[in-house]
N, C-alpha and C. Protein backbone atom coordinates (compact mmCIF):
# COMPACT_ATOMS: atom_id res chain seq x y z
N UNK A 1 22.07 -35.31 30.72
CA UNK A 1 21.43 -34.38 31.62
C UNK A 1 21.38 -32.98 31.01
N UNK A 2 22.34 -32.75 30.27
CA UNK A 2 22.58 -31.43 29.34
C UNK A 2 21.02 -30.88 28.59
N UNK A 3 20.68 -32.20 27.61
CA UNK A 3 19.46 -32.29 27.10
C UNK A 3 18.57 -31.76 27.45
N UNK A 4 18.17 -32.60 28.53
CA UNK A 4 17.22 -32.65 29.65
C UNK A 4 16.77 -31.03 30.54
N UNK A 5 17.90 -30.65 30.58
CA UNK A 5 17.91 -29.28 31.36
C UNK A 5 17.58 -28.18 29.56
N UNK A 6 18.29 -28.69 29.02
CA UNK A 6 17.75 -27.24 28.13
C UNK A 6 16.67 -27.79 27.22
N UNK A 7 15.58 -29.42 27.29
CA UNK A 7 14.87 -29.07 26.67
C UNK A 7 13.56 -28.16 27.84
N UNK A 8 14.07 -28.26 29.34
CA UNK A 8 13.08 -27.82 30.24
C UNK A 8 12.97 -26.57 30.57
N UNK A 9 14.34 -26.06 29.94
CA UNK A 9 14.39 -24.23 29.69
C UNK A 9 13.48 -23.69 28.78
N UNK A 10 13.81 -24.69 27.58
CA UNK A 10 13.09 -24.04 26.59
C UNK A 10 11.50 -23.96 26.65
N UNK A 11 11.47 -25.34 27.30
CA UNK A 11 9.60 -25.43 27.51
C UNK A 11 9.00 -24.58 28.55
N UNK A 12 10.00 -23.43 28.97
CA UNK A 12 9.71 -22.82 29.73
C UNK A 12 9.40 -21.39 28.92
N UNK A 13 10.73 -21.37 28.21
CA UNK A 13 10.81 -20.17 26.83
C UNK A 13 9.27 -20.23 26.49
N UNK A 14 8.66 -21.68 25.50
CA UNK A 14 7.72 -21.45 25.26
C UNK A 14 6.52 -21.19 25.85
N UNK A 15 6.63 -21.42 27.14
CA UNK A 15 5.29 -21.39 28.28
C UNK A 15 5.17 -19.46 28.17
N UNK A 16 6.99 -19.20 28.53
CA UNK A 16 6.19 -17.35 28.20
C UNK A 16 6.19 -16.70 27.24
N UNK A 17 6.65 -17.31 26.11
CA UNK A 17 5.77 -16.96 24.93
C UNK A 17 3.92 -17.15 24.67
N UNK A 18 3.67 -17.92 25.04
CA UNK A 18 2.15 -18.15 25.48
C UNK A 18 1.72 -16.61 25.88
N UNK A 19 2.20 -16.95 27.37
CA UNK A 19 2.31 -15.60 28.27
C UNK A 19 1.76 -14.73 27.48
N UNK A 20 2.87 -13.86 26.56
CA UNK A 20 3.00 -13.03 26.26
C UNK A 20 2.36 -12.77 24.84
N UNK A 21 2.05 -14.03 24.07
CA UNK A 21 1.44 -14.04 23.31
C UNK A 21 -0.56 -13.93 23.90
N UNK A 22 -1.01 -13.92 24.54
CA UNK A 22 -1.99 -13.91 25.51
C UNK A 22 -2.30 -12.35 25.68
N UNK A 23 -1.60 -11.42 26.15
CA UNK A 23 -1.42 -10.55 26.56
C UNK A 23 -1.30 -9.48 25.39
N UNK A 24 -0.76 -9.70 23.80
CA UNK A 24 -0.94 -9.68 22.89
C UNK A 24 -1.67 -9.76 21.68
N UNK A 25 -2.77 -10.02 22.29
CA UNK A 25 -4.22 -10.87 21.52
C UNK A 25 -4.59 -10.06 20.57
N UNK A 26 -4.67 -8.81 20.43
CA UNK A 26 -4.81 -7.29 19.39
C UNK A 26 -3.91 -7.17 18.79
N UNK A 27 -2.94 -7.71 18.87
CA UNK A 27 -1.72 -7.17 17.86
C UNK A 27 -1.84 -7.82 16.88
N UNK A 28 -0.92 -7.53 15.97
CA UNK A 28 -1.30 -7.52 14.22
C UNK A 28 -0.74 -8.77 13.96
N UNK A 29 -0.72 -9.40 13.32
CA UNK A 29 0.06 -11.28 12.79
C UNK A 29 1.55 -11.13 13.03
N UNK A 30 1.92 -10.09 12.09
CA UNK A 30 3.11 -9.55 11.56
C UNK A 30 4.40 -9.53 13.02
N UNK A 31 3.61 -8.92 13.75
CA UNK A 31 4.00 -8.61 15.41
C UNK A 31 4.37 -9.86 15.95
N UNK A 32 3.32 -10.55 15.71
CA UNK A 32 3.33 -11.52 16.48
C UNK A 32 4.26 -13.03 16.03
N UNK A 33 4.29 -12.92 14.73
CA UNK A 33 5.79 -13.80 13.69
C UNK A 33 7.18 -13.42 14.63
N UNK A 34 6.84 -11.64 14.35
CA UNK A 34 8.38 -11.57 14.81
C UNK A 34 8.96 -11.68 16.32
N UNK A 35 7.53 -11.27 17.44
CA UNK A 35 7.71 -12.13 18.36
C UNK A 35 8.45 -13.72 18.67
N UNK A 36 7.78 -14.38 17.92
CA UNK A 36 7.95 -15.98 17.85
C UNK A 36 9.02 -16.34 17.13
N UNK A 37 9.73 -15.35 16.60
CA UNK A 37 11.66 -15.56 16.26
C UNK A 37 12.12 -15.02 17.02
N UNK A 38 12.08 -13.82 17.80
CA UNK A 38 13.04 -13.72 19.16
C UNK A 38 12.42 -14.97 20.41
N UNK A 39 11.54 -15.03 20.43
CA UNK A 39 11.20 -16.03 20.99
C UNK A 39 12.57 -17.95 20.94
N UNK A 40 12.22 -17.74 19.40
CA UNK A 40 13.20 -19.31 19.06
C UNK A 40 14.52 -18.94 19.18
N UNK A 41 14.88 -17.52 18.80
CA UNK A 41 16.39 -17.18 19.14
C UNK A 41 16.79 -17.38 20.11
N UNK A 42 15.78 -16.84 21.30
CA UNK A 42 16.27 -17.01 22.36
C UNK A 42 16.78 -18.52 22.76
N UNK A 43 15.43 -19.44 22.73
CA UNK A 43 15.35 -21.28 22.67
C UNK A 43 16.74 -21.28 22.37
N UNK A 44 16.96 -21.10 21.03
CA UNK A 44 18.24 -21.58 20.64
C UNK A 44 19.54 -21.46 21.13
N UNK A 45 19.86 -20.21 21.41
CA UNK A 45 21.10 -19.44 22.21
C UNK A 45 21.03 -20.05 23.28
N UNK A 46 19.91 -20.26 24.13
CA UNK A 46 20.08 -21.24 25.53
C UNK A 46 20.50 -22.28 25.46
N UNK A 47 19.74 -22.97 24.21
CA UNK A 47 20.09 -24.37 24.25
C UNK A 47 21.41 -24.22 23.94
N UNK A 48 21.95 -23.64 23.14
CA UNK A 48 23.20 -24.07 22.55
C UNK A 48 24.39 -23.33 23.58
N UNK A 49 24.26 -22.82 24.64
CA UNK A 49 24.90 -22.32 25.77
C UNK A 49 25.28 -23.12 26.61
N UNK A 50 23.83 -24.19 26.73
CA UNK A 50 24.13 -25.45 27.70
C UNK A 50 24.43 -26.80 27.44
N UNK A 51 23.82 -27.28 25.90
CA UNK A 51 24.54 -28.12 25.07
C UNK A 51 25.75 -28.13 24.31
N UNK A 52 25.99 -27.05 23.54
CA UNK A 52 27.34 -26.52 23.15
C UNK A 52 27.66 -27.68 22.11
N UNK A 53 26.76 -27.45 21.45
CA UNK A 53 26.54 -28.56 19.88
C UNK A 53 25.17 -28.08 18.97
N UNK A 54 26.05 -27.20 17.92
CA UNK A 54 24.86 -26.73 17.34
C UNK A 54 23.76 -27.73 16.52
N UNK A 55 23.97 -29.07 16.74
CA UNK A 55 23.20 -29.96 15.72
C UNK A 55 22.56 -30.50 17.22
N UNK A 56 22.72 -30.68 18.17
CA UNK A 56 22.12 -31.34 19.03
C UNK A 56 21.51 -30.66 19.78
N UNK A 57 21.40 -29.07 19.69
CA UNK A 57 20.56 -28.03 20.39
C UNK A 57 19.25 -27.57 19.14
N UNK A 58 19.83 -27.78 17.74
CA UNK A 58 18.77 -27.37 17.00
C UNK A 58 17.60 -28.84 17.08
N UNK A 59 18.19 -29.75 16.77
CA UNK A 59 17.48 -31.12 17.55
C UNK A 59 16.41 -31.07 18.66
N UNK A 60 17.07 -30.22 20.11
CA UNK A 60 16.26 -30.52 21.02
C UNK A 60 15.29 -29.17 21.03
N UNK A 61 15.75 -28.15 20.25
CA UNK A 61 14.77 -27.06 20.30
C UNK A 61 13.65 -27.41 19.42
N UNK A 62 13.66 -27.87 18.69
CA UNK A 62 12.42 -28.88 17.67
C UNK A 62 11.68 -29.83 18.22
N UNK A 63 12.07 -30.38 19.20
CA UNK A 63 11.23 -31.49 19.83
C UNK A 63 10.88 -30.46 20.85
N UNK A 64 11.51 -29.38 21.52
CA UNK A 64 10.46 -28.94 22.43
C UNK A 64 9.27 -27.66 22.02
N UNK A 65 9.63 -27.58 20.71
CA UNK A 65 8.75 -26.73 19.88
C UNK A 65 8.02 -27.92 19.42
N UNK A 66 7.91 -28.74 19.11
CA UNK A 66 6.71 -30.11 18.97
C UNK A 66 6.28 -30.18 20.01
N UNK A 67 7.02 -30.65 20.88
CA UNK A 67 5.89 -30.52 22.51
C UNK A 67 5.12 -29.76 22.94
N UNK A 68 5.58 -28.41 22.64
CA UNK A 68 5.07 -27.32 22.95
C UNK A 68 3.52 -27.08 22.00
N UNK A 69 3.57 -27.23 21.00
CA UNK A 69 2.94 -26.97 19.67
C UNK A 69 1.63 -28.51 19.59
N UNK A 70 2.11 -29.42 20.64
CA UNK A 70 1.39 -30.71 20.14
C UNK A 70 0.22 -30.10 21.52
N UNK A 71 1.20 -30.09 23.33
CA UNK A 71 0.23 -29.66 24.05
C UNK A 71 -0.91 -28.74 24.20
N UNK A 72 -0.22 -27.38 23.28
CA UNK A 72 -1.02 -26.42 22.38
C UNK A 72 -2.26 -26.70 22.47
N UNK A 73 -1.86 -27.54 21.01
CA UNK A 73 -3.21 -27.90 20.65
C UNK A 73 -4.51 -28.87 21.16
N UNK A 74 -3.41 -29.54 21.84
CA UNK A 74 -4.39 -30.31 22.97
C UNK A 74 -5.22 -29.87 23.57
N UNK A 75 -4.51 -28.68 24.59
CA UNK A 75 -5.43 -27.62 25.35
C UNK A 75 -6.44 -27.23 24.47
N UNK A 76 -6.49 -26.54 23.94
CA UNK A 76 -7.16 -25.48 22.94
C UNK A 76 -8.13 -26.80 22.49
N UNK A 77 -8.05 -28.01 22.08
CA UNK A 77 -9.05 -28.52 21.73
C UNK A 77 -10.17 -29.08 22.76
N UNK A 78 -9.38 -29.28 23.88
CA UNK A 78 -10.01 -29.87 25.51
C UNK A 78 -11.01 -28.63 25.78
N UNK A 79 -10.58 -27.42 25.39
CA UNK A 79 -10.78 -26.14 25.66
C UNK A 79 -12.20 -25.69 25.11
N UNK A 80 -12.04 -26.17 23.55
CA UNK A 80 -13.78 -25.86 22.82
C UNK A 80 -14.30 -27.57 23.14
N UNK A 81 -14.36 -28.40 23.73
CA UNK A 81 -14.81 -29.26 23.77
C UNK A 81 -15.83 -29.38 24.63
């Protein structure tokens, strides 16, 4: 259940990174990299707050950065379609 709850934090992390990446649309690349590492810092520190296993939080922060990154692109392609 540990899992479960922080991979649904994180997919939340990434939902307001979206957000905020959205809202961001003018800003420079550079900005926006370093956004998307406080962004995973954060992912990570959560996960590993509520899992409390650094191999099994870097694990589930990767699969919900694949999820995140797969639905992405889904949208975005449904999107110009």
């Amino acid at each position: 259940m540990k899992i479960y709850t922080a991979l649904m934090l994180q997919l939340i992390i990434w939902s307001g990174y979206t957000f905020i990446e959205w809202l961001s649309k003018y800003d420079q690349l550079v900005y926006k990299v370093i956004m998307f590492f406080v962004f995973f810092y954060l992912a990570i520190n959560i996960g590993n707050w509520i899992i409390k296993s650094a191999k099994k939080t870097f694990m589930v922060t990767l699969m919900s950065l694949s999820l995140y990154g797969s639905f992405h692109l889904a949208m975005s392609y449904l999107s110009h379609w």
